[in-house]
Protein backbone atom coordinates (compact mmCIF):
# COMPACT_ATOMS: atom_id res chain seq x y z
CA UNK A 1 161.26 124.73 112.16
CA UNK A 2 159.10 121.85 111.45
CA UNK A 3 155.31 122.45 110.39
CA UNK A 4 152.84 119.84 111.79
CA UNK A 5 149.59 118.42 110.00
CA UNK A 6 146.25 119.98 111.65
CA UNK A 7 145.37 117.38 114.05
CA UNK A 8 141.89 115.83 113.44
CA UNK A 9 138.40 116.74 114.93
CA UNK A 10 138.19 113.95 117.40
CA UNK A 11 134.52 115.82 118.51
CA UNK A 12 133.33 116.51 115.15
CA UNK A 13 132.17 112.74 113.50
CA UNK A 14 131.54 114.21 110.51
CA UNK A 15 135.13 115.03 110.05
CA UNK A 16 137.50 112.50 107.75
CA UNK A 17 140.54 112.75 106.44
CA UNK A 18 139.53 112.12 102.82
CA UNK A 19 136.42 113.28 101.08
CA UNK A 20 133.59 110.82 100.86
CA UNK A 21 132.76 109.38 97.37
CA UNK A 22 129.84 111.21 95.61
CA UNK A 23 127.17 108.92 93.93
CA UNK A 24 126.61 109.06 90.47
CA UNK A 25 123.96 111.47 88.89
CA UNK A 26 121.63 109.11 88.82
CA UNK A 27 121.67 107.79 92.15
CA UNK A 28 121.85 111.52 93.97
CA UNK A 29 118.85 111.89 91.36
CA UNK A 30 116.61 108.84 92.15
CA UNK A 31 116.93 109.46 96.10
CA UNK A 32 116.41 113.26 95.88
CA UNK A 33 112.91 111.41 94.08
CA UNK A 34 112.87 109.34 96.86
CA UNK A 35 113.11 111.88 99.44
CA UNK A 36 110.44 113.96 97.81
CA UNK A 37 108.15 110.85 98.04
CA UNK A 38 108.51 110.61 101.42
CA UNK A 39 108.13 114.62 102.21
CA UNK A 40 104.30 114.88 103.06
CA UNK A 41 103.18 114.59 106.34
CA UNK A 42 100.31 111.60 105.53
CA UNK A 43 102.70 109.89 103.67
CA UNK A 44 104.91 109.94 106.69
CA UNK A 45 102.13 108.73 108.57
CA UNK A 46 101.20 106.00 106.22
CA UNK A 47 104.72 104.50 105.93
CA UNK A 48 104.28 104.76 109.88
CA UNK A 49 101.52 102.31 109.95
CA UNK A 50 102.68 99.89 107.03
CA UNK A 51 106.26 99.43 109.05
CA UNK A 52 103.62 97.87 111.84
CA UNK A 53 102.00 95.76 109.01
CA UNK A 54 100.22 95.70 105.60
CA UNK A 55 97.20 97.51 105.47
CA UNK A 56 94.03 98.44 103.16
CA UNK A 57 93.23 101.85 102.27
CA UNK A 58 90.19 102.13 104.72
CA UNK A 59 92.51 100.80 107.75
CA UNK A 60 94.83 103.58 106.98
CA UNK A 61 92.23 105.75 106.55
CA UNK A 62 90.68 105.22 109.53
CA UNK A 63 94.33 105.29 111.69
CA UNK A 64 95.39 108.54 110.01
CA UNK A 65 91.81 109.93 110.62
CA UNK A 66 91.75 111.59 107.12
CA UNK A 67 89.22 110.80 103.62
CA UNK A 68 89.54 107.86 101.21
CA UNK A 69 90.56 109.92 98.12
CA UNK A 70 93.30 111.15 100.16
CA UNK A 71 95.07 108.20 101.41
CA UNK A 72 94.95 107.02 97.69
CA UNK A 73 96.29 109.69 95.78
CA UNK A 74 99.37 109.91 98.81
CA UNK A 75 99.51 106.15 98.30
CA UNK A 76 99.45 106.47 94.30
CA UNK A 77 102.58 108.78 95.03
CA UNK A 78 104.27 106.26 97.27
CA UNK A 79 103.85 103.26 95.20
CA UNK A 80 105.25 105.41 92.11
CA UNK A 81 108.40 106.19 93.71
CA UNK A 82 108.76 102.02 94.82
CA UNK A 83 107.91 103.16 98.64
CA UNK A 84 105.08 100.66 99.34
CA UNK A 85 103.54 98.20 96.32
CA UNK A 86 100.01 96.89 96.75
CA UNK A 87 98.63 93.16 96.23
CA UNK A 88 95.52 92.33 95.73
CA UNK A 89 93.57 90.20 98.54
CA UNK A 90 89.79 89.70 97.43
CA UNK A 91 88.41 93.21 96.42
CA UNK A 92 90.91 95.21 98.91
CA UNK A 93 94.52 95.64 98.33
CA UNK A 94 96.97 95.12 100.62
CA UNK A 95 99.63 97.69 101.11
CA UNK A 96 103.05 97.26 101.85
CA UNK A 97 106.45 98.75 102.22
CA UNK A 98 108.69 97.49 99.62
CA UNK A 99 111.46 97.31 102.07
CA UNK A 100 112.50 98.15 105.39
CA UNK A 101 115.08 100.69 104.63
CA UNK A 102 112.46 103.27 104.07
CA UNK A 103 110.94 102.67 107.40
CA UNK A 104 114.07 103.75 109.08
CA UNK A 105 114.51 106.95 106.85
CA UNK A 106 111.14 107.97 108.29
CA UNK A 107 111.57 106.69 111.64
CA UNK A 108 114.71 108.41 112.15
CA UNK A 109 113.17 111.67 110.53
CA UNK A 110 110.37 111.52 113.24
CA UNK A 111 113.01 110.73 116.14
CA UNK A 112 115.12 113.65 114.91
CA UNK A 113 112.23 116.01 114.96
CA UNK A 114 110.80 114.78 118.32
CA UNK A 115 114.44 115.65 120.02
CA UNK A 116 114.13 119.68 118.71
């Protein structure tokens, strides 16, 4: 009697044949970090707005409808963890996402939880 291999999941995409590699230490590390970052709802909001374009903290504020001190301290966070960086332009600075990859974390993240 011959014994067959268990066919694969052709429904379940998540399925594969060989484990996936696992990222070092480090790099599971830096984008739990990253993750964190990202985890609060006006910092969701803000990456929201910079995706659209570079912004000063009273634009944002007044977009996200919430105070000064709070956009800074949740953009303080974001520009720790290399999420947005901020350039001076006269005696605003101009926020920024450092790249786009974040934008679709969050976007996607915001799709997902429109769908439930």
């Amino acid at each position: 009697m011959t014994t067959e291999a268990a066919p694969a999941h052709p429904h379940n995409p998540y399925h594969s044949p060989a484990p996936a590699a696992v990222p070092s230490r480090t790099v599971l590390e830096d984008a739990g970090e990253l993750l964190r970052a990202l985890a609060a709802p006006v910092r969701i909001a803000i990456v929201l707005q910079l995706r659209e374009s570079p912004r000063c903290v009273h634009e944002l504020v007044d977009a996200l409808g919430v105070t000064q001190p709070l956009v800074s301290q949740h953009l303080r966070i974001l520009k720790s963890a290399g999420v947005v960086h901020g350039e001076r332009s006269g005696r605003e600075v101009l926020y920024e996402l450092v790249d786009d990859h974040l934008a679709h974390i969050v976007v996607d993240a915001v799709a997902h939880a429109e769908e439930g």
